[in-house]
Protein backbone atom coordinates (compact mmCIF):
# COMPACT_ATOMS: atom_id res chain seq x y z
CA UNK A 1 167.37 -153.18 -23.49
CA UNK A 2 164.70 -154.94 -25.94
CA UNK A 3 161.21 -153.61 -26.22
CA UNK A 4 159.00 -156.24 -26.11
CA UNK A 5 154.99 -156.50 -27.02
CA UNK A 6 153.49 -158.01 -23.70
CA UNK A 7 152.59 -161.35 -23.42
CA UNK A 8 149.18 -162.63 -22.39
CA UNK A 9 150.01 -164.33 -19.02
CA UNK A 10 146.94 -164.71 -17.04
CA UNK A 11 144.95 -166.15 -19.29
CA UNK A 12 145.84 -169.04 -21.53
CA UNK A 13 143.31 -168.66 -25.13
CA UNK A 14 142.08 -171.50 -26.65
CA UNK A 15 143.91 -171.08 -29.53
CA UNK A 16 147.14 -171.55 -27.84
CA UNK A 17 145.92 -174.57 -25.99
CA UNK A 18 144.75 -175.95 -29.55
CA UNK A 19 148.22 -175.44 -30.93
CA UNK A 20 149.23 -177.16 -27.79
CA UNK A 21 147.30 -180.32 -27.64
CA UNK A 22 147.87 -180.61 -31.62
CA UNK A 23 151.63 -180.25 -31.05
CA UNK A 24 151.32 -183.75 -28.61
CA UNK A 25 148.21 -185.31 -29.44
CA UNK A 26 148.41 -186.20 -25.72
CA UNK A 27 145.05 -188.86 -25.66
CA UNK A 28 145.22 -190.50 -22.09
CA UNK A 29 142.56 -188.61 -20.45
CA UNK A 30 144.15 -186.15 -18.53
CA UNK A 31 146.48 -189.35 -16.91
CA UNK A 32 149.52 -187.59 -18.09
CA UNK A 33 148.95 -183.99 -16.54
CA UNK A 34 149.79 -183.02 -13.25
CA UNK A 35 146.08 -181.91 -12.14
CA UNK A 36 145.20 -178.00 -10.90
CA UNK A 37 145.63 -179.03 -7.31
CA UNK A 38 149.37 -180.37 -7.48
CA UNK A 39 150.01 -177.19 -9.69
CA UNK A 40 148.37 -174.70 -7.28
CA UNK A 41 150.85 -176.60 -4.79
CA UNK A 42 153.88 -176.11 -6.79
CA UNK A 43 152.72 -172.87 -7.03
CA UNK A 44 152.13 -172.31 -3.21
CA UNK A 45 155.79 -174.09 -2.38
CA UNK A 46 157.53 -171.30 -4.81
CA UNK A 47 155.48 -168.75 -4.04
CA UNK A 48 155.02 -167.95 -7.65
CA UNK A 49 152.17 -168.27 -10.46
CA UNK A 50 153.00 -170.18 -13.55
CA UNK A 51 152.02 -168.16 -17.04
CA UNK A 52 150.03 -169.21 -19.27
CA UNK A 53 149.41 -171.27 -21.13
CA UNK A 54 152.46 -173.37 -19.22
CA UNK A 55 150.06 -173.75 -16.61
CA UNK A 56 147.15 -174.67 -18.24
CA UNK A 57 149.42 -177.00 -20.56
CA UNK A 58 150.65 -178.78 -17.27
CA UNK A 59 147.70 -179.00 -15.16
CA UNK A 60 145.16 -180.35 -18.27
CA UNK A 61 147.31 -181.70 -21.26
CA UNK A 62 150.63 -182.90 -19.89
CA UNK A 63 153.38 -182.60 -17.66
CA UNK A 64 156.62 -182.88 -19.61
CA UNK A 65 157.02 -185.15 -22.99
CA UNK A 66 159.61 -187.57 -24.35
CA UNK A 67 159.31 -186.73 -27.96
CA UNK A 68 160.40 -182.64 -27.33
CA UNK A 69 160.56 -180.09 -27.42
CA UNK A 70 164.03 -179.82 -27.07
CA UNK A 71 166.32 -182.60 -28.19
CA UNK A 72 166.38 -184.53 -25.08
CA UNK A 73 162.02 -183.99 -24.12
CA UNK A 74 160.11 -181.58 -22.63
CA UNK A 75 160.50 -181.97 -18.96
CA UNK A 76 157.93 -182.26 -16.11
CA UNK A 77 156.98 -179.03 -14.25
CA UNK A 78 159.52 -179.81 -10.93
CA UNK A 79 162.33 -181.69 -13.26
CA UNK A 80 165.68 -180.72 -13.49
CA UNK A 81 167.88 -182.55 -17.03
CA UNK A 82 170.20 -185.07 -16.56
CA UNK A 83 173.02 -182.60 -17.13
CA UNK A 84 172.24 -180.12 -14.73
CA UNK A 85 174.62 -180.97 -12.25
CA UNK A 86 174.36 -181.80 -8.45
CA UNK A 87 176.45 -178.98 -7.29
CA UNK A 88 174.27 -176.10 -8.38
CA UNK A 89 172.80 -173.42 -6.32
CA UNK A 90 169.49 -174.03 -4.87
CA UNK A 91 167.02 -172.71 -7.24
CA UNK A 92 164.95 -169.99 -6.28
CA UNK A 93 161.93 -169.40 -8.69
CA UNK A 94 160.07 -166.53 -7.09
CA UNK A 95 163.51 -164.20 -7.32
CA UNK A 96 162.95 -162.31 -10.77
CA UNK A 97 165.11 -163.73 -13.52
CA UNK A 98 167.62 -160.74 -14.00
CA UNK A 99 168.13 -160.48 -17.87
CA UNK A 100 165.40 -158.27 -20.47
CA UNK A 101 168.13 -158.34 -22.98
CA UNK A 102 170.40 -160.99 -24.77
CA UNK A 103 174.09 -161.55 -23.00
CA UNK A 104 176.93 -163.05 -23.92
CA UNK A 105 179.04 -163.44 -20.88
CA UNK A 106 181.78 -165.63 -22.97
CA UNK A 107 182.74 -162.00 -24.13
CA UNK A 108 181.74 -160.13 -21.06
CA UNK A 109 185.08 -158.14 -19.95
CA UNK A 110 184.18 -158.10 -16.53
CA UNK A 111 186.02 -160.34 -13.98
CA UNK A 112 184.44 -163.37 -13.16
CA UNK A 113 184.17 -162.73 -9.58
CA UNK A 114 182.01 -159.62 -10.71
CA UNK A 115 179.78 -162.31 -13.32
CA UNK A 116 179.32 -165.09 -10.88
CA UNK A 117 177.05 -164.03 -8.82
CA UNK A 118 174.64 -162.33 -12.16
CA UNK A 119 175.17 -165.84 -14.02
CA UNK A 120 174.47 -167.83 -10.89
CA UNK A 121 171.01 -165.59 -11.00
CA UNK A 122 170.64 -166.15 -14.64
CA UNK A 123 170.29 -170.04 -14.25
CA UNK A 124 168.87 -170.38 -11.09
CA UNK A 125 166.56 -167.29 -10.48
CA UNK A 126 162.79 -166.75 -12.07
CA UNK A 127 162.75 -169.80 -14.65
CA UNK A 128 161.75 -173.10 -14.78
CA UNK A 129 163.91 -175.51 -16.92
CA UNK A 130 162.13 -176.69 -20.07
CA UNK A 131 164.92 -179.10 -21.03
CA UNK A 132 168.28 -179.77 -23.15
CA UNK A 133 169.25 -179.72 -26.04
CA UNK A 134 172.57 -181.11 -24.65
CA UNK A 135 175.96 -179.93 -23.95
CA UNK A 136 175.06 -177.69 -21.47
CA UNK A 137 171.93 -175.56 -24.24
CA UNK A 138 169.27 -175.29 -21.94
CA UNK A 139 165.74 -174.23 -22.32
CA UNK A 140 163.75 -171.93 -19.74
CA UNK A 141 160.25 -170.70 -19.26
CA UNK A 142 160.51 -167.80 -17.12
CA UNK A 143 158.01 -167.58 -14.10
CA UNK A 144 159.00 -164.10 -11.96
CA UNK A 145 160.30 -160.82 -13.80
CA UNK A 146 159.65 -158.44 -16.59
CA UNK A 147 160.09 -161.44 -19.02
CA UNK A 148 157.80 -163.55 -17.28
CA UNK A 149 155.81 -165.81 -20.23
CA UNK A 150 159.07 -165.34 -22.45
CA UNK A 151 161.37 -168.63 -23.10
CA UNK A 152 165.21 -168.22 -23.31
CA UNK A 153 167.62 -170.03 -24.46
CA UNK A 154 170.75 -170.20 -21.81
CA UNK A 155 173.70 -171.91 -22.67
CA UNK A 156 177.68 -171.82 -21.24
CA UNK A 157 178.47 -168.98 -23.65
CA UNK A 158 175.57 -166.98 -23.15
CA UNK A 159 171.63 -166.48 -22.98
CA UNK A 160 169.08 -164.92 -25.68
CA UNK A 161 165.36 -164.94 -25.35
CA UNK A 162 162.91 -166.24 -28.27
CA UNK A 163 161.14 -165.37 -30.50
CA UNK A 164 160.93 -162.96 -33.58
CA UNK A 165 161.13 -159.89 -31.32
CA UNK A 166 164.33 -160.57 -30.19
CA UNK A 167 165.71 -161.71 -33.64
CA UNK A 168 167.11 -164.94 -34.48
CA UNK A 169 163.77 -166.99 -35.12
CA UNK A 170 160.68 -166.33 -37.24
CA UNK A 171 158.63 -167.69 -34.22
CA UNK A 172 155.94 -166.27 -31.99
CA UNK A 173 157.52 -165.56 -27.89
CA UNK A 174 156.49 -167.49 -25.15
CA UNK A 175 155.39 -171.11 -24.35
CA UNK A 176 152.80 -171.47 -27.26
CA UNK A 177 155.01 -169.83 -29.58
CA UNK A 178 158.05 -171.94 -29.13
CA UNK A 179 156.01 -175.24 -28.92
CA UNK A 180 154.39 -174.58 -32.34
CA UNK A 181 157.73 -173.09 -34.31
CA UNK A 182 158.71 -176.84 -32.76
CA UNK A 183 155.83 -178.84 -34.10
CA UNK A 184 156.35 -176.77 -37.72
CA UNK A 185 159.92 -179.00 -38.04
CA UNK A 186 162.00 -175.67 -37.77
CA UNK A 187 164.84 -174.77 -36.87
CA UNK A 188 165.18 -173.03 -34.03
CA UNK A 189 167.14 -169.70 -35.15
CA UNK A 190 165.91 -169.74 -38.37
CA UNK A 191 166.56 -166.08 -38.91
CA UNK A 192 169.96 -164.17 -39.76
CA UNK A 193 170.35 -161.69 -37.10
CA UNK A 194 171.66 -158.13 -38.18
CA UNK A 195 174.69 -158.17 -35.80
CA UNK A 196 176.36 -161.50 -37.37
């Protein structure tokens, strides 16, 4: 289990929602964005509360973005990628995503029968889906949990969350801090982590 410095949820600071508005130089007016009162619904339907700055980001700067991040665009607030599959489970984003800690299940010696029903949970439960970076790499905010605010990156292999608490990257955790380690033209595990 990872200790973690807490993120600021609640309240998004105006120097993330600089970083963010530099990041897309989004200049339509607000046309773009989803507006507080389809937010507050999304909200109401999943009987969750977005962090922030996600939900700022959505309701006042823009809801999703073709130029990234990831690869394949930032995707609007109730999107799904192409790639997701229509035989999924039913997502259920007020159930707490279930991992604090990175997991490989690829090497996981359980049976599968015993990891179906945890994976199932791990890409279906407390996130939202950012986007792709194809082949089945998958970004996700999560929404419900103890690593609410926190993005992770979930792929078939395994999932690891981001940001330079958790190793891997050089960038700052959460929403802001994966948008602007983005917008810097990095890589996104720019860091050699101790176990390889």
């Amino acid at each position: 289990m990872s200790t973690m410095s807490p993120l600021q949820t609640e309240h998004a600071s105006p120097e993330e929602l600089a970083v963010l508005r530099a990041a897309f130089a989004v200049d339509d007016g607000g046309e773009s964005a989803l507006g507080w009162a389809a937010v507050h619904a999304f909200e109401a339907e999943h009987g969750i509360v977005l962090p922030e700055p996600y939900r700022t980001f959505v309701a006042e700067i823009t809801d999703g973005s073709y130029q990234g991040p990831p690869d394949y665009g930032l995707l609007g607030l109730a999107e799904l990628p192409r790639d997701w599959g229509d035989d999924r489970p039913e997502r259920v984003l007020r159930e707490p995503f279930p991992l604090t800690g990175q997991w490989l299940w690829e090497v996981d010696p359980r049976p599968e029968e015993e990891l179906e029903p945890v994976l199932d949970r791990v890409f279906d439960h407390g996130s939202i889906v950012l986007g792709t970076d194809g082949c089945g790499m998958y970004w996700h905010l999560v929404v419900s949990g103890p690593h609410r605010g926190h993005v992770w990156f979930i792929t078939g292999e395994g999932a690891l969350p981001f940001g330079a608490e958790f190793g891997f990257t050089s960038a700052e955790p959460g929403f802001a801090g994966w948008v602007k380690h983005w917008a810097a033209d990095q890589d996104w595990f720019d860091v050699s982590s101790a176990e390889d």
